[in-house]
C-alpha atoms as a PDB file:
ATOM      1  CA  UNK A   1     198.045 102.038  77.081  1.00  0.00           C
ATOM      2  CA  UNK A   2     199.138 103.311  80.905  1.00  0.00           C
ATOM      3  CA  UNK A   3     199.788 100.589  83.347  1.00  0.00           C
ATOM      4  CA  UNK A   4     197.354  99.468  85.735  1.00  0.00           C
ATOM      5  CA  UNK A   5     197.296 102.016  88.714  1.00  0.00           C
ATOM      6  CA  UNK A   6     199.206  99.839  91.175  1.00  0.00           C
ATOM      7  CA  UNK A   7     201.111  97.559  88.776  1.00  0.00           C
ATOM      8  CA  UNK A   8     204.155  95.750  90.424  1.00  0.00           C
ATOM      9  CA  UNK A   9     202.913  97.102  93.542  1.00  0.00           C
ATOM     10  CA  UNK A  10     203.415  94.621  97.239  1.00  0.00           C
ATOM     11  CA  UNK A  11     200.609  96.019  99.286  1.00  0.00           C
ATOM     12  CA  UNK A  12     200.281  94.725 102.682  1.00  0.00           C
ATOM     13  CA  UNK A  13     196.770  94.034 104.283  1.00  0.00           C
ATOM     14  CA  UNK A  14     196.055  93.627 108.120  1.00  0.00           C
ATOM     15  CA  UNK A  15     192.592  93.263 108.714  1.00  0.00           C
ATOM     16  CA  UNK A  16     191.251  89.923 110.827  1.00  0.00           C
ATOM     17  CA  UNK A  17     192.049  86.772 108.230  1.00  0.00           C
ATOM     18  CA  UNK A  18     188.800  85.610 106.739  1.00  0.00           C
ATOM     19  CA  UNK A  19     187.654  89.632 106.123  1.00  0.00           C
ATOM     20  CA  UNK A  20     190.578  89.952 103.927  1.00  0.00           C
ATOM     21  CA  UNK A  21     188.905  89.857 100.365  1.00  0.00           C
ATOM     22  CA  UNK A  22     187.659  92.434  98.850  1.00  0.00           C
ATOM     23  CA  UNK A  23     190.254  94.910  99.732  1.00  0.00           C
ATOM     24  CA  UNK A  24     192.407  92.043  98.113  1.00  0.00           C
ATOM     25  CA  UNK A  25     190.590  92.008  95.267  1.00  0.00           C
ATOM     26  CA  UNK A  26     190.608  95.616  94.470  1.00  0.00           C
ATOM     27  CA  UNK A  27     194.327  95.725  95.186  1.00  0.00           C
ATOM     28  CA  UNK A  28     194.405  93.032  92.185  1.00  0.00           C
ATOM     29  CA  UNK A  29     191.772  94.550  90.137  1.00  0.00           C
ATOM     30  CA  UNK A  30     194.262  97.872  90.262  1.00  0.00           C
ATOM     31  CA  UNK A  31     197.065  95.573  88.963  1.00  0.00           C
ATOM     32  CA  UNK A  32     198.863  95.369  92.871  1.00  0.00           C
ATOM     33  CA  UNK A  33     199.590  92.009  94.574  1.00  0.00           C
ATOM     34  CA  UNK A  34     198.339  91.952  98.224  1.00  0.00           C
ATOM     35  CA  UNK A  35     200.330  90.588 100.676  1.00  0.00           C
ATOM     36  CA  UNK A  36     198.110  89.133 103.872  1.00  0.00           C
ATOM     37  CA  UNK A  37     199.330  89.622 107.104  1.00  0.00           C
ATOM     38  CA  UNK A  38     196.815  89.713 109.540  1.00  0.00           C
ATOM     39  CA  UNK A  39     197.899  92.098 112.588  1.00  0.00           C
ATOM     40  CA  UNK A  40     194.444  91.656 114.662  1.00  0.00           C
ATOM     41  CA  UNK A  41     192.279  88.391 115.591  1.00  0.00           C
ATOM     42  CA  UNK A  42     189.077  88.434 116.353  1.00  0.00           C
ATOM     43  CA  UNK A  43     187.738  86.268 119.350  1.00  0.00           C
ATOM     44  CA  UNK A  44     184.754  84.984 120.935  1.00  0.00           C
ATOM     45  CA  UNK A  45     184.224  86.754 124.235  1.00  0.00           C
ATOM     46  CA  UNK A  46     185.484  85.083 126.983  1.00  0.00           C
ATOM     47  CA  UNK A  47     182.011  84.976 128.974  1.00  0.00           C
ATOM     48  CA  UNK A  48     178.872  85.271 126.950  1.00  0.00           C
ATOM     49  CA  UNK A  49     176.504  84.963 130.034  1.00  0.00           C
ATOM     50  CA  UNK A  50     176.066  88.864 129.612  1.00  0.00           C
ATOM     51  CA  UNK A  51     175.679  89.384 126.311  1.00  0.00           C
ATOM     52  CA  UNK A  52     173.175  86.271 126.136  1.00  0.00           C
ATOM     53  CA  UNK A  53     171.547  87.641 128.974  1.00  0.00           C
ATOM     54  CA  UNK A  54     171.074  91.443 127.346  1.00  0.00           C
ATOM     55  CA  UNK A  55     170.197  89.218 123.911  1.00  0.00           C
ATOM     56  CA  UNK A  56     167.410  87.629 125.977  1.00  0.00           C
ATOM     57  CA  UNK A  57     165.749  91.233 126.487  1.00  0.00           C
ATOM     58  CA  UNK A  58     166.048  92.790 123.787  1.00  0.00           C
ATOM     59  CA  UNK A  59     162.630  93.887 123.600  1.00  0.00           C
ATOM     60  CA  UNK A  60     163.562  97.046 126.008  1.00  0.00           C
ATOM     61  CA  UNK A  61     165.247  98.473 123.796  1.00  0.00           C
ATOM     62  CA  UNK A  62     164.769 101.110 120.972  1.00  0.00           C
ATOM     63  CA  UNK A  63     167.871 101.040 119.387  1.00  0.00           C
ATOM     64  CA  UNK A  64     170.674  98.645 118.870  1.00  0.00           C
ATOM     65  CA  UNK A  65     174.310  99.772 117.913  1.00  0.00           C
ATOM     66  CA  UNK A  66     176.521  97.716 116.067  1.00  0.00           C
ATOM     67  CA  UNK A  67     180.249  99.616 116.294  1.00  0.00           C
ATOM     68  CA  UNK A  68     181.541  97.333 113.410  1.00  0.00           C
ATOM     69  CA  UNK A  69     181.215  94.487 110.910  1.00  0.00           C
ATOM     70  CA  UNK A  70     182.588  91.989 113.964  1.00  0.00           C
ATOM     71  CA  UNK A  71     179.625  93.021 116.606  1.00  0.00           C
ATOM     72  CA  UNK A  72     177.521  92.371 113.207  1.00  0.00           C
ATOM     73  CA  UNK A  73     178.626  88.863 112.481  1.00  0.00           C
ATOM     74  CA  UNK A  74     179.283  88.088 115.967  1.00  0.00           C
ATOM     75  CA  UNK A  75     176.128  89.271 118.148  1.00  0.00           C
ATOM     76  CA  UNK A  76     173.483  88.351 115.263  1.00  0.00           C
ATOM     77  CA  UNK A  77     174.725  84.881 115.316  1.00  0.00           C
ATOM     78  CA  UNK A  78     173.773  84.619 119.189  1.00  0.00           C
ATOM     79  CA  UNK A  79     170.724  86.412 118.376  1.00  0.00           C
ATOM     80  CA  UNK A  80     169.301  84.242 115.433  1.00  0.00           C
ATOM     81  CA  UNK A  81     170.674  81.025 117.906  1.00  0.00           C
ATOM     82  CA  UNK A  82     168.186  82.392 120.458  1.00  0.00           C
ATOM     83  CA  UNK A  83     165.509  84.103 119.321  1.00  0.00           C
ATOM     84  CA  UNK A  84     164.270  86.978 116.343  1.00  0.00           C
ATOM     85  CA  UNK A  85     164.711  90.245 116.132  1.00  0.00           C
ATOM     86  CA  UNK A  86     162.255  92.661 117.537  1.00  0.00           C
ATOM     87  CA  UNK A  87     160.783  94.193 114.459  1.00  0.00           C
ATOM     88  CA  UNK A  88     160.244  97.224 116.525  1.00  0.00           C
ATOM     89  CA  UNK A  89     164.064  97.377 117.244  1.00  0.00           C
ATOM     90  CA  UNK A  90     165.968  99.673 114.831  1.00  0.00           C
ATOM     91  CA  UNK A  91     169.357  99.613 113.740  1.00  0.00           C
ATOM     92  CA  UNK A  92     172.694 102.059 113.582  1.00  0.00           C
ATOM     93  CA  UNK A  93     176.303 101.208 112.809  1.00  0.00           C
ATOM     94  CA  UNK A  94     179.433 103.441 111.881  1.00  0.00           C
ATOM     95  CA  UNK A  95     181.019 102.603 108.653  1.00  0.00           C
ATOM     96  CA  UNK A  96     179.746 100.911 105.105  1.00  0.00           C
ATOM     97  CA  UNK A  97     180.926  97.332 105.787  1.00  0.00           C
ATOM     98  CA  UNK A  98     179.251  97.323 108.881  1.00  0.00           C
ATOM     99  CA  UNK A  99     176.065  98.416 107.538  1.00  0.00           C
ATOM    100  CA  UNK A 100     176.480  96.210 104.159  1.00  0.00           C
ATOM    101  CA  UNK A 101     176.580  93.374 106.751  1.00  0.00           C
ATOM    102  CA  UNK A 102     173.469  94.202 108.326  1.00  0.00           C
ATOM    103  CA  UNK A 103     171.927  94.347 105.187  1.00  0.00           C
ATOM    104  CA  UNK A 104     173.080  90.832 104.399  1.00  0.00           C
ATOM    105  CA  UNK A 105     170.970  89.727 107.616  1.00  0.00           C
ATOM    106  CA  UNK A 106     167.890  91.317 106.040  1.00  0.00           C
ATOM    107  CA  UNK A 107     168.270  94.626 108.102  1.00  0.00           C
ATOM    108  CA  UNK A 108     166.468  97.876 106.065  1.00  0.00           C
ATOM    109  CA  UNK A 109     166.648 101.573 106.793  1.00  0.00           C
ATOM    110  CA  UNK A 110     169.964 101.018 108.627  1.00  0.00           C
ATOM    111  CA  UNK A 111     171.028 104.581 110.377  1.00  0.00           C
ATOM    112  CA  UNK A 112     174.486 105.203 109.210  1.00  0.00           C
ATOM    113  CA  UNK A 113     176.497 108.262 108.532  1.00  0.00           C
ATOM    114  CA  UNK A 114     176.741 108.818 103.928  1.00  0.00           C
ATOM    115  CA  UNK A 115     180.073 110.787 104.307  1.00  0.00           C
ATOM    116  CA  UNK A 116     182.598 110.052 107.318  1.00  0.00           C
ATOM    117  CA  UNK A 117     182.658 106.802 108.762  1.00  0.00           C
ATOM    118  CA  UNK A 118     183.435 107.175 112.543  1.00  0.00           C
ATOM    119  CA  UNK A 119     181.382 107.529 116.195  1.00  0.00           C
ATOM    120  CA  UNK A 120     181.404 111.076 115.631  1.00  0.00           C
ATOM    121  CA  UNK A 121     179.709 110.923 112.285  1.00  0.00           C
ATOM    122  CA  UNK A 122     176.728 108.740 113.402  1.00  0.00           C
ATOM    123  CA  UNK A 123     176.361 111.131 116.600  1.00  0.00           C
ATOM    124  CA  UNK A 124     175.766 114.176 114.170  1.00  0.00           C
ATOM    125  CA  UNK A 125     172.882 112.175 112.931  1.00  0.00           C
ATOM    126  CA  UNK A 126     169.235 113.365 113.739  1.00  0.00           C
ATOM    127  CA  UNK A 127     168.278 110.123 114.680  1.00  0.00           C
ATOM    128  CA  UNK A 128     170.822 109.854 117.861  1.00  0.00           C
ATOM    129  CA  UNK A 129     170.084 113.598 118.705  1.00  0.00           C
ATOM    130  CA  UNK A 130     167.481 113.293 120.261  1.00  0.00           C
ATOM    131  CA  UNK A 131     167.434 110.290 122.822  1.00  0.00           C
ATOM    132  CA  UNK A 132     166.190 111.508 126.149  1.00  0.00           C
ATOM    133  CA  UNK A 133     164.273 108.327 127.204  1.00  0.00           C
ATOM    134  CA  UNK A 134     165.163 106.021 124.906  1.00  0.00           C
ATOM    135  CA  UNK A 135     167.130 103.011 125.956  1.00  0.00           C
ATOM    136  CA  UNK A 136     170.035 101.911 123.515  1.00  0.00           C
ATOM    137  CA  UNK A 137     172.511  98.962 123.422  1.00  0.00           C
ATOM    138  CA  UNK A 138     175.695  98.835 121.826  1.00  0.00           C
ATOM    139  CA  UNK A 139     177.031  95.493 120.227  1.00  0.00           C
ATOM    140  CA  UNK A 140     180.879  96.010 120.501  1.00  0.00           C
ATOM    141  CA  UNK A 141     184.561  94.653 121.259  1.00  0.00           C
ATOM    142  CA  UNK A 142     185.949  94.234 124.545  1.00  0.00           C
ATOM    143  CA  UNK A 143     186.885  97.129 125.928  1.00  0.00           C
ATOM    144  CA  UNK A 144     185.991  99.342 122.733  1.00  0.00           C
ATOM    145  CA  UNK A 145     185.454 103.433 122.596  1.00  0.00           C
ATOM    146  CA  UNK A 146     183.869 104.956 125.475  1.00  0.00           C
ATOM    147  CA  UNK A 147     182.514 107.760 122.867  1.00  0.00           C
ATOM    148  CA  UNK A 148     179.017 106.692 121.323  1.00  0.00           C
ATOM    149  CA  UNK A 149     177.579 105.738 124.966  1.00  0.00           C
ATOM    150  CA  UNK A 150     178.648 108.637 127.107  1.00  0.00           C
ATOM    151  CA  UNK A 151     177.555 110.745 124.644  1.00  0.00           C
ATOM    152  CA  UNK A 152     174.262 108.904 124.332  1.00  0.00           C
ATOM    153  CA  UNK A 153     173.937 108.847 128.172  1.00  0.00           C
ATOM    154  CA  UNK A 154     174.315 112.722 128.204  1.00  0.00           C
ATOM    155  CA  UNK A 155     171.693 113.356 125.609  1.00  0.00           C
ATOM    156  CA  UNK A 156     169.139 111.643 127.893  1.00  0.00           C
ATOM    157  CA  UNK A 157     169.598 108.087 126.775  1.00  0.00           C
ATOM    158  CA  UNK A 158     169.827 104.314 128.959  1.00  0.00           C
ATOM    159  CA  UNK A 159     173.071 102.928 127.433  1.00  0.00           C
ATOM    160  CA  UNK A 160     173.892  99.368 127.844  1.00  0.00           C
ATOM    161  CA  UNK A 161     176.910  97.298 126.666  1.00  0.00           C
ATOM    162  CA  UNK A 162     176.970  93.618 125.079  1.00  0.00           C
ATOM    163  CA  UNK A 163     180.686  92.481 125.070  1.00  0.00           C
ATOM    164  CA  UNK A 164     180.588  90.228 121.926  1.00  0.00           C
ATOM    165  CA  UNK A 165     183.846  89.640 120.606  1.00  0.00           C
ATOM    166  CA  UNK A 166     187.062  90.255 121.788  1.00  0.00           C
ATOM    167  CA  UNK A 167     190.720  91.315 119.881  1.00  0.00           C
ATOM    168  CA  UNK A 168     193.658  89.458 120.003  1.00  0.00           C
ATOM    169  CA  UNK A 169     197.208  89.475 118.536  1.00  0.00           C
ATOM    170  CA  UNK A 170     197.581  87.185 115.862  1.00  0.00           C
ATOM    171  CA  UNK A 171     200.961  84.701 116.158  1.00  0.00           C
ATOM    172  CA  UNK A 172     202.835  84.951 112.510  1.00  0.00           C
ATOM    173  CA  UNK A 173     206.165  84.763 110.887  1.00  0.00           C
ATOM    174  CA  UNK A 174     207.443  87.905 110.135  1.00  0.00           C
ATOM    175  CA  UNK A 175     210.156  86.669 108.295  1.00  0.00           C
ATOM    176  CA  UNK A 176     208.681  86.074 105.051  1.00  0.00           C
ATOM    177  CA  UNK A 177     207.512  90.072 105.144  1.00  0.00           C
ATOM    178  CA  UNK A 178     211.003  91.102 106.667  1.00  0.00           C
ATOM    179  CA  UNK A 179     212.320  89.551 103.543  1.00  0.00           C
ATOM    180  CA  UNK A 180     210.487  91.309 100.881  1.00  0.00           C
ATOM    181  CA  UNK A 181     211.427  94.638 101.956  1.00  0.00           C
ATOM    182  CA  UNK A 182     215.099  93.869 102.402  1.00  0.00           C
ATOM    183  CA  UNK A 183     214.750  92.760  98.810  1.00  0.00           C
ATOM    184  CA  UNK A 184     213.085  96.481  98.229  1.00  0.00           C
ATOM    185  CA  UNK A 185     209.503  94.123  97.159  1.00  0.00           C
ATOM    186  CA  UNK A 186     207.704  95.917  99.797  1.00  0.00           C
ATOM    187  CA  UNK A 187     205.997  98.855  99.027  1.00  0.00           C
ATOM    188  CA  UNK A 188     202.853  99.866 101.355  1.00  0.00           C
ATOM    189  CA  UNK A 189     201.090  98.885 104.149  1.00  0.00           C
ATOM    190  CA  UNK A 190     197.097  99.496 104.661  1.00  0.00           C
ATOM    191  CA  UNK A 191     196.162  99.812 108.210  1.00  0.00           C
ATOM    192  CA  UNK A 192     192.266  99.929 109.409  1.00  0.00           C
ATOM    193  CA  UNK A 193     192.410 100.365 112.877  1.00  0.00           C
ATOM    194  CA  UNK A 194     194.558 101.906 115.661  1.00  0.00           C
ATOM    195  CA  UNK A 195     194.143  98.257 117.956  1.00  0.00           C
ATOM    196  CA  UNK A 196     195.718  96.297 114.499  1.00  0.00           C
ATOM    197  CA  UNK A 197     198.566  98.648 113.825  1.00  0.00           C
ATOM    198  CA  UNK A 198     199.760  98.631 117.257  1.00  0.00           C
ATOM    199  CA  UNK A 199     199.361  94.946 117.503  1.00  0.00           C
ATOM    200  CA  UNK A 200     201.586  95.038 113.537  1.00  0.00           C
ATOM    201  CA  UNK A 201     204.341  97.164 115.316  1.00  0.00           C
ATOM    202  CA  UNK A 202     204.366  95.052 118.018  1.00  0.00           C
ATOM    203  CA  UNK A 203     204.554  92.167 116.051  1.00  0.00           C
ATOM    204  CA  UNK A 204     207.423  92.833 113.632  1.00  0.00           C
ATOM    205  CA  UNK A 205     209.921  94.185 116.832  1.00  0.00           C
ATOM    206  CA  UNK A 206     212.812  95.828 116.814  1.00  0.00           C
ATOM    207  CA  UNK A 207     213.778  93.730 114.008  1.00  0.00           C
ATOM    208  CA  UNK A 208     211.058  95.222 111.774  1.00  0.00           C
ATOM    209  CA  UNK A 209     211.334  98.779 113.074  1.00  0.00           C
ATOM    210  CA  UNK A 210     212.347  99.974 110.254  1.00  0.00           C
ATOM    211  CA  UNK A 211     210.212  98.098 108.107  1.00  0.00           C
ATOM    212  CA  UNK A 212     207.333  99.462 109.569  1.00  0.00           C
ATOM    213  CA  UNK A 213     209.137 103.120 109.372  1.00  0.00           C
ATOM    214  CA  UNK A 214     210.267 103.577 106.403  1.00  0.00           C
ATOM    215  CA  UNK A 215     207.490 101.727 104.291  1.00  0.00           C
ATOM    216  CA  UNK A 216     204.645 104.227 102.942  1.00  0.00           C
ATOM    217  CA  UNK A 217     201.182 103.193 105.175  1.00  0.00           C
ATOM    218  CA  UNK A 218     197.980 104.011 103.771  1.00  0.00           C
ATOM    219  CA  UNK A 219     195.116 104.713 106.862  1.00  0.00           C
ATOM    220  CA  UNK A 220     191.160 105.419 106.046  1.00  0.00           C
ATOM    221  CA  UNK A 221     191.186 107.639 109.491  1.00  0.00           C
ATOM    222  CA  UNK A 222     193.193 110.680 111.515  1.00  0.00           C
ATOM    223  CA  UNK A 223     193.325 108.478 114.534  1.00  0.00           C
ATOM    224  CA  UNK A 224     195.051 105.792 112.843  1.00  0.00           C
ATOM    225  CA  UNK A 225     197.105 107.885 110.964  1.00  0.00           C
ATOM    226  CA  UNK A 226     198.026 110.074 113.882  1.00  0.00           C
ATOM    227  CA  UNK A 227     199.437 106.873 116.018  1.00  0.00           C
ATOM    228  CA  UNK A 228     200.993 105.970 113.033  1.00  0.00           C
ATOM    229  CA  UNK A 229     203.348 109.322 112.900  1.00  0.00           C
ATOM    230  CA  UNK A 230     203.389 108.866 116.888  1.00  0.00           C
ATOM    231  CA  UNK A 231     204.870 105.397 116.281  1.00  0.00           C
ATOM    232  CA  UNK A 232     208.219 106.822 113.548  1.00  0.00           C
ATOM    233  CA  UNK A 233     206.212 106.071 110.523  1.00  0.00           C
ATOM    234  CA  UNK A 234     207.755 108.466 107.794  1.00  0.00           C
ATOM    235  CA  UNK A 235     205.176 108.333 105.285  1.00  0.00           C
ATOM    236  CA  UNK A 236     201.538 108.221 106.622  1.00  0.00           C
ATOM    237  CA  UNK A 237     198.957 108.554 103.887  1.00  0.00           C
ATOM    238  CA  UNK A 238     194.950 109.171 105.045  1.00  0.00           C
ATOM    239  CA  UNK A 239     192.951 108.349 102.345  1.00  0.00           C
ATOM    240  CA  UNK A 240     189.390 107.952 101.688  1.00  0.00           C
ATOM    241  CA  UNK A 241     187.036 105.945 103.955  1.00  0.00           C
ATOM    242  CA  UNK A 242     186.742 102.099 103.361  1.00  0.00           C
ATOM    243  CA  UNK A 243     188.469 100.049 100.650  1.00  0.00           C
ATOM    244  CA  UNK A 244     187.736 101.859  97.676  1.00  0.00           C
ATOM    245  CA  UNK A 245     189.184 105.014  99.344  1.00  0.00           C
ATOM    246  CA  UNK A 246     192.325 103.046 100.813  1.00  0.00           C
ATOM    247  CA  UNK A 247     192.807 101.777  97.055  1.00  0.00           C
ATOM    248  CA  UNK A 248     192.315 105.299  95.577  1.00  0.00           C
ATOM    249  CA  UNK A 249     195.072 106.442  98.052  1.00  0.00           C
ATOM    250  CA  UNK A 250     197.320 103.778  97.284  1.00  0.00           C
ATOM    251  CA  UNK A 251     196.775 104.233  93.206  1.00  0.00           C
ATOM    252  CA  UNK A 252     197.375 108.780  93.599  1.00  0.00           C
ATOM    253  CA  UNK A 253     200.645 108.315  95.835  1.00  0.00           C
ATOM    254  CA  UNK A 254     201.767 105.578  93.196  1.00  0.00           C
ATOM    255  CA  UNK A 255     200.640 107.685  90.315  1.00  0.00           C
ATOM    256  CA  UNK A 256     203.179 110.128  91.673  1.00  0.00           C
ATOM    257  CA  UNK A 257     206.609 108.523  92.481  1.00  0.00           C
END
């Protein structure tokens, strides 16, 4: 009987603590042992007058955008402390958590892309093609993508922004991760966005340079993957979008050496 896929394997994971688990828990299922080390935080924003203001008025609009599982958790819980939803309202996000999220609120016939998991994907969408007239908010991050609304706002669209969260770089020890690849226990990192892997490099220093270098990293998306090579990283695997993909990644390259 053949070893579990990842047996033996130290697999780091950076998301936000507290949305840590289930990419955890597939590392585990596939016989790995994750390694948490959160390399992005996610914040209140610093003034919700704006977004509370926009929540208050939400009946203008015809669509609402959430940009990730964050604006989910974060904007519906100012929402449901205000008022309800407009049942008119429809809803769009960008990637599978996101829109598993929104179905967790009670959210049907969620616009999302079924293949690629980016801006791009839910812009080649019939339902944001054609937007001439139709006023749209996006729930995001401080200072997120510029992408999904000046596209929007060229296809005829009103575009408005609700700040609801904003990123942050966590304070950790490095040492105890410094310390299991000296010892050679390290053996990949997984890396979900371009703001966390930044914020990872930044975090580990010079002293973890070559940690970060030399240890295989596992990305769902070219953009990450792309600042990862800009950054020194030698091995830089793109896998599959979302945890099941990252995991598949992890378990092929490991099948292999």
């Amino acid at each position: 009987m053949n070893p579990p896929a990842l047996a033996g394997r130290r697999v780091v994971v950076t998301r936000p603590a507290g949305q840590t688990a289930h990419l955890a828990a597939l590392i585990r299922a596939a016989g790995g042992e994750p390694v948490l080390f959160p390399a992005l935080e996610i914040l209140d924003a610093g003034d919700l007058r704006p977004v509370l203001a926009l929540v208050d008025r939400l009946d203008a609009f015809d669509l609402a955008i959430f940009v990730s599982a964050n604006a989910v958790g974060k904007a519906l819980a100012l929402v449901q402390a205000r008022r309800a939803w407009p049942p008119a309202l429809r809803v769009a996000t960008v990637g599978r958590g996101s829109e598993r999220a929104l179905e967790r609120h009670g959210f049907a016939a969620v616009i999302a892309p079924r293949e690629r998991f980016d801006s791009e994907a839910l812009l080649d969408l019939p339902e944001l093609k054609d937007v001439a007239g139709k006023r749209v908010v996006i729930f995001r991050g401080d200072g997120g993508r510029e992408l999904l609304g000046d596209t929007l706002d060229a296809r005829g669209a009103t575009v408005e922004y609700a700040e609801c969260y904003r990123r942050g770089r966590p304070k950790a020890d490095t040492a105890p991760l410094l310390a299991l690849w000296q010892r050679r226990q390290l053996d990949a990192f997984t890396v979900t966005s371009s703001e966390g892997l930044a914020n990872l490099c930044d975090m580990l220093g010079e002293a973890g340079r070559q940690c970060l270098q030399q240890t295989p990293l596992f990305a769902p998306h070219e953009r990450i993957a792309a600042a990862a090579r800009a950054l020194g990283v030698q091995t830089v695997m793109l896998t599959d979008p979302g945890d099941a993909g990252l995991v598949a990644g992890l378990a092929a390259f490991f099948a292999k050496v």
